[in-house]
C-alpha atoms as a PDB file:
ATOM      1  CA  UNK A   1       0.000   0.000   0.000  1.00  0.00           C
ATOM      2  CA  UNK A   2       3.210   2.049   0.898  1.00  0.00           C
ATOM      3  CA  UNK A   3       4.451   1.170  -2.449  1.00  0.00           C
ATOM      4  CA  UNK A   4       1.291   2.753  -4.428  1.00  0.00           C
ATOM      5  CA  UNK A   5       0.795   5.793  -2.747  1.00  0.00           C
ATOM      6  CA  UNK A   6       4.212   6.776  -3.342  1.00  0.00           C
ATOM      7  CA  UNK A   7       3.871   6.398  -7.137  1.00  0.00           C
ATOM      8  CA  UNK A   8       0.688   7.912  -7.181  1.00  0.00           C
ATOM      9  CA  UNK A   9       2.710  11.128  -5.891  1.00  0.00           C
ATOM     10  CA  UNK A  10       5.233  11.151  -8.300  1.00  0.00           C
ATOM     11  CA  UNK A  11       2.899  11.482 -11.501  1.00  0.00           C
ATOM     12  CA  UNK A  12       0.329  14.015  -9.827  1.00  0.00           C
ATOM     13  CA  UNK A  13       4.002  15.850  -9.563  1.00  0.00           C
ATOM     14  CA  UNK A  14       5.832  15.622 -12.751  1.00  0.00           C
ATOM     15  CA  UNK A  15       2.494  16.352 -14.231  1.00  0.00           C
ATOM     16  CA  UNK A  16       2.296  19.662 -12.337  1.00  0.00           C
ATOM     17  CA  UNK A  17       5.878  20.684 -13.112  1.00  0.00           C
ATOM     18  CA  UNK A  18       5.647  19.348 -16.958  1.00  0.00           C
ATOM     19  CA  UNK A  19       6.351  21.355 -19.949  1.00  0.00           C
ATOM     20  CA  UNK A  20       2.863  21.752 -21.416  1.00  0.00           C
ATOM     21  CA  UNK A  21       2.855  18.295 -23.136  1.00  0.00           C
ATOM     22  CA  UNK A  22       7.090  19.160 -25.134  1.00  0.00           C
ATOM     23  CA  UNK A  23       5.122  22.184 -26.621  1.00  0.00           C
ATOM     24  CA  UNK A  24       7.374  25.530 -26.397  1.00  0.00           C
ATOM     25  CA  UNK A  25       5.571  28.716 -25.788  1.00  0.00           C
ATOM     26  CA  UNK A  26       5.494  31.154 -28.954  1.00  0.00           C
ATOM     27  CA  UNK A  27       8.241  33.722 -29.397  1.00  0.00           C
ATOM     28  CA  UNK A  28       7.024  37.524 -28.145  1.00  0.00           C
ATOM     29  CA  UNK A  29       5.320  39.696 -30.869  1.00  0.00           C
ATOM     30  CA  UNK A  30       7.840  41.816 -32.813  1.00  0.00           C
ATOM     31  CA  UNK A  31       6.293  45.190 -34.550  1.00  0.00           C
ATOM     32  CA  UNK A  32       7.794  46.598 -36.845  1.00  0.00           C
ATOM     33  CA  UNK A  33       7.708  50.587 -37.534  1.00  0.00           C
ATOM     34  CA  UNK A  34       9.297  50.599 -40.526  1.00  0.00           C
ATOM     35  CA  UNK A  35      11.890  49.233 -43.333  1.00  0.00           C
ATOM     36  CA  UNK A  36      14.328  51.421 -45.279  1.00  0.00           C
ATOM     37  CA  UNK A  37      16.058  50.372 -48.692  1.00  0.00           C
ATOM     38  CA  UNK A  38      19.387  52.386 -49.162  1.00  0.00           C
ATOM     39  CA  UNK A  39      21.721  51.965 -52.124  1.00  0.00           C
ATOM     40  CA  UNK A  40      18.869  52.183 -54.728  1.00  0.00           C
ATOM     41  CA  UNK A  41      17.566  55.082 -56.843  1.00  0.00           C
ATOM     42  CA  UNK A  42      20.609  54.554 -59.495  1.00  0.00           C
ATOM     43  CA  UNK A  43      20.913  53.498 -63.250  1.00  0.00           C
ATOM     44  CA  UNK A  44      22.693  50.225 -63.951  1.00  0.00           C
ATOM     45  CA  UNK A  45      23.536  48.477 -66.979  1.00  0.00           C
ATOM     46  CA  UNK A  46      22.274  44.957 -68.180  1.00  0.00           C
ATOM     47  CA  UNK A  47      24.534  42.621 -66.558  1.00  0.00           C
ATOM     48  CA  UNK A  48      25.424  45.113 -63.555  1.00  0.00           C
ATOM     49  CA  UNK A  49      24.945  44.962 -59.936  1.00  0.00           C
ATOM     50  CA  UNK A  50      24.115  47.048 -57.149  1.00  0.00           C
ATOM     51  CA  UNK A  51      23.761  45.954 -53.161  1.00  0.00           C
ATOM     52  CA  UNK A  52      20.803  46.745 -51.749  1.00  0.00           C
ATOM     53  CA  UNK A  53      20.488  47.106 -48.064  1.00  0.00           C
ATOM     54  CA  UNK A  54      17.215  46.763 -45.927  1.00  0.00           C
ATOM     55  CA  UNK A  55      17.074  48.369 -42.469  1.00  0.00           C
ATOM     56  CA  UNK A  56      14.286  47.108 -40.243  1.00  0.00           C
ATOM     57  CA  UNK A  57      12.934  49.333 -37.268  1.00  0.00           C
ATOM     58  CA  UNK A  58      11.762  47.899 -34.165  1.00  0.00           C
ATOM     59  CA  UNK A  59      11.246  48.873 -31.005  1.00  0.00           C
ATOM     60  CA  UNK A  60      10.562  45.660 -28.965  1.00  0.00           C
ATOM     61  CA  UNK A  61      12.229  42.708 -31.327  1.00  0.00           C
ATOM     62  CA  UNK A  62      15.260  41.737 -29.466  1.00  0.00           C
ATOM     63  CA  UNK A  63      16.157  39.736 -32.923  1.00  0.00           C
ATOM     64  CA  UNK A  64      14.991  41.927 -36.144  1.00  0.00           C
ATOM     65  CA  UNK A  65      12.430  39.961 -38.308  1.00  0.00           C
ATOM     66  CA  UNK A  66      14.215  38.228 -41.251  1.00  0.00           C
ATOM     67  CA  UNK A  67      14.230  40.145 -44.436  1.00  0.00           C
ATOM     68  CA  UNK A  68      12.853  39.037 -47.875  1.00  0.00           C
ATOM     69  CA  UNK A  69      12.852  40.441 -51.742  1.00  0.00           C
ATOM     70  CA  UNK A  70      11.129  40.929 -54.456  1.00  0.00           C
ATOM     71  CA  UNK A  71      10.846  43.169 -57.471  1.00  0.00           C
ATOM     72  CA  UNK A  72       8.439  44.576 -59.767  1.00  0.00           C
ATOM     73  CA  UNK A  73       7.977  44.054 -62.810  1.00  0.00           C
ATOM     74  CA  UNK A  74       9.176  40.469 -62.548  1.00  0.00           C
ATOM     75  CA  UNK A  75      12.048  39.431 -64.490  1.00  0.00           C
ATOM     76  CA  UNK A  76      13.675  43.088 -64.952  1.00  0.00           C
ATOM     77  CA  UNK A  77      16.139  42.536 -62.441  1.00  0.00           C
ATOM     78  CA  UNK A  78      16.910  39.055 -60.008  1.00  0.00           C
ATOM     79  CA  UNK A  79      17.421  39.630 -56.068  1.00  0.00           C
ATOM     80  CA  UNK A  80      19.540  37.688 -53.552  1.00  0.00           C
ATOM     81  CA  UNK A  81      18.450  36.554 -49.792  1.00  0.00           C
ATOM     82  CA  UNK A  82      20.767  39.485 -49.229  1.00  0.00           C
ATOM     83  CA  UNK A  83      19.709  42.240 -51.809  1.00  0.00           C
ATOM     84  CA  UNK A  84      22.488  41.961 -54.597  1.00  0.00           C
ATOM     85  CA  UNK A  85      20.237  43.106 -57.323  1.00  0.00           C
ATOM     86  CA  UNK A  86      21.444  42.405 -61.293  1.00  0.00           C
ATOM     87  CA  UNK A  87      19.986  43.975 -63.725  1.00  0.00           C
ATOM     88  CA  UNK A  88      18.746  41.794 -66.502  1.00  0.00           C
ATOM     89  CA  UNK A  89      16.428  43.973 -69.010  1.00  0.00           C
ATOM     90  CA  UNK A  90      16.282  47.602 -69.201  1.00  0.00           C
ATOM     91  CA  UNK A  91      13.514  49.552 -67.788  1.00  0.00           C
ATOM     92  CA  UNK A  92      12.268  51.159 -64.512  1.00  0.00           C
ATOM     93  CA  UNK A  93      12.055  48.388 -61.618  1.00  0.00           C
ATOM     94  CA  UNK A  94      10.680  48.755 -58.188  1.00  0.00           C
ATOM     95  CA  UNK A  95      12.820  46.701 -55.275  1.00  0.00           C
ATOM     96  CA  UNK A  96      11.097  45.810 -52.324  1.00  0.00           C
ATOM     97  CA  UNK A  97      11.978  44.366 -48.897  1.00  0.00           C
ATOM     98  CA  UNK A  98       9.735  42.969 -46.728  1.00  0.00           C
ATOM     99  CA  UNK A  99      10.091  42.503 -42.732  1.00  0.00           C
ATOM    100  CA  UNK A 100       7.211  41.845 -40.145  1.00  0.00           C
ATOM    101  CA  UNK A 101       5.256  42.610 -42.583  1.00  0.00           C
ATOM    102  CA  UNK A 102       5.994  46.177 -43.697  1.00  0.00           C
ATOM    103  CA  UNK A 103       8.019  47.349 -46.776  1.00  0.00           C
ATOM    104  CA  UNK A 104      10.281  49.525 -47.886  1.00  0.00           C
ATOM    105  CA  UNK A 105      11.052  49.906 -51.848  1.00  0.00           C
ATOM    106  CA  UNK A 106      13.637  51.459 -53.868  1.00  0.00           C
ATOM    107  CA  UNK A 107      13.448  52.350 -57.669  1.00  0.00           C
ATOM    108  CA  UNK A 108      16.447  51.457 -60.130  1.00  0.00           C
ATOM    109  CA  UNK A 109      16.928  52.404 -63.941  1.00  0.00           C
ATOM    110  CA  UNK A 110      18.096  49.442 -66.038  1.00  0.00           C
ATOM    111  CA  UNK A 111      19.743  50.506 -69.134  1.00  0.00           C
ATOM    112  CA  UNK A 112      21.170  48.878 -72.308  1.00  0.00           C
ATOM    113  CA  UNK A 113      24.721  49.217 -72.740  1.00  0.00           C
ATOM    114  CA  UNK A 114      26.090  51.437 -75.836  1.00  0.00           C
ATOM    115  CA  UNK A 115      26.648  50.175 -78.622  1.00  0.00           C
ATOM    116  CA  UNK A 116      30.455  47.808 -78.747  1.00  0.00           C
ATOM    117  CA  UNK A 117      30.374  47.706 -74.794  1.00  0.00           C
ATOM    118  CA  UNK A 118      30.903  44.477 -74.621  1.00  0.00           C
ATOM    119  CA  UNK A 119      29.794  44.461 -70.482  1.00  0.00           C
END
């Protein structure tokens, strides 16, 4: 009788002091204010590149929210995970970074090189 009362003790208290069933609680809400693209607003050739940089304000994210990009239209110019933009046809192209939800842009110029530039 000992012997089961004992055990009965034990479960009531590792299931009091458990860790809601190996589930870990959500990380805290980050809001972001804002997201600013520098290094855009310039004219690159076909076949050039320019670093684009995103910075992300927060006030309460102790990490900043990751980053993505995209661009508008499609196919003008590819991004990298890190904002290396190359320009791949000319035209006017909107770069955008996203964080938390909020975006920041920057426009670039995509030219053709002159004639015998052989870029």
């Amino acid at each position: 009788m000992r012997t089961l009362a004992l055990a009965s003790i034990a479960v009531v208290a590792t299931m009091a002091c458990g860790d809601d069933n190996g589930t870990t609680p959500p990380p805290p809400v980050c809001t972001v204010s804002a997201v600013t693209v520098t290094g855009g607003n310039v004219s690159r050739f076909i076949g050039e590149t320019v670093q684009l940089t995103a910075q992300v304000a927060s006030a309460d994210c102790a990490t900043p929210p990751a980053v993505t990009w995209s661009s508008q239209p499609a196919g003008r110019v590819t991004v990298s995970a890190s904002g290396l933009v190359t320009a791949v046809s000319a035209g006017n192209v909107t770069v955008t970074a996203t964080a938390g939800g909020v975006n920041g842009s920057a426009q670039l110029l995509i030219i053709e090189p002159p004639p015998g530039d052989l870029r």
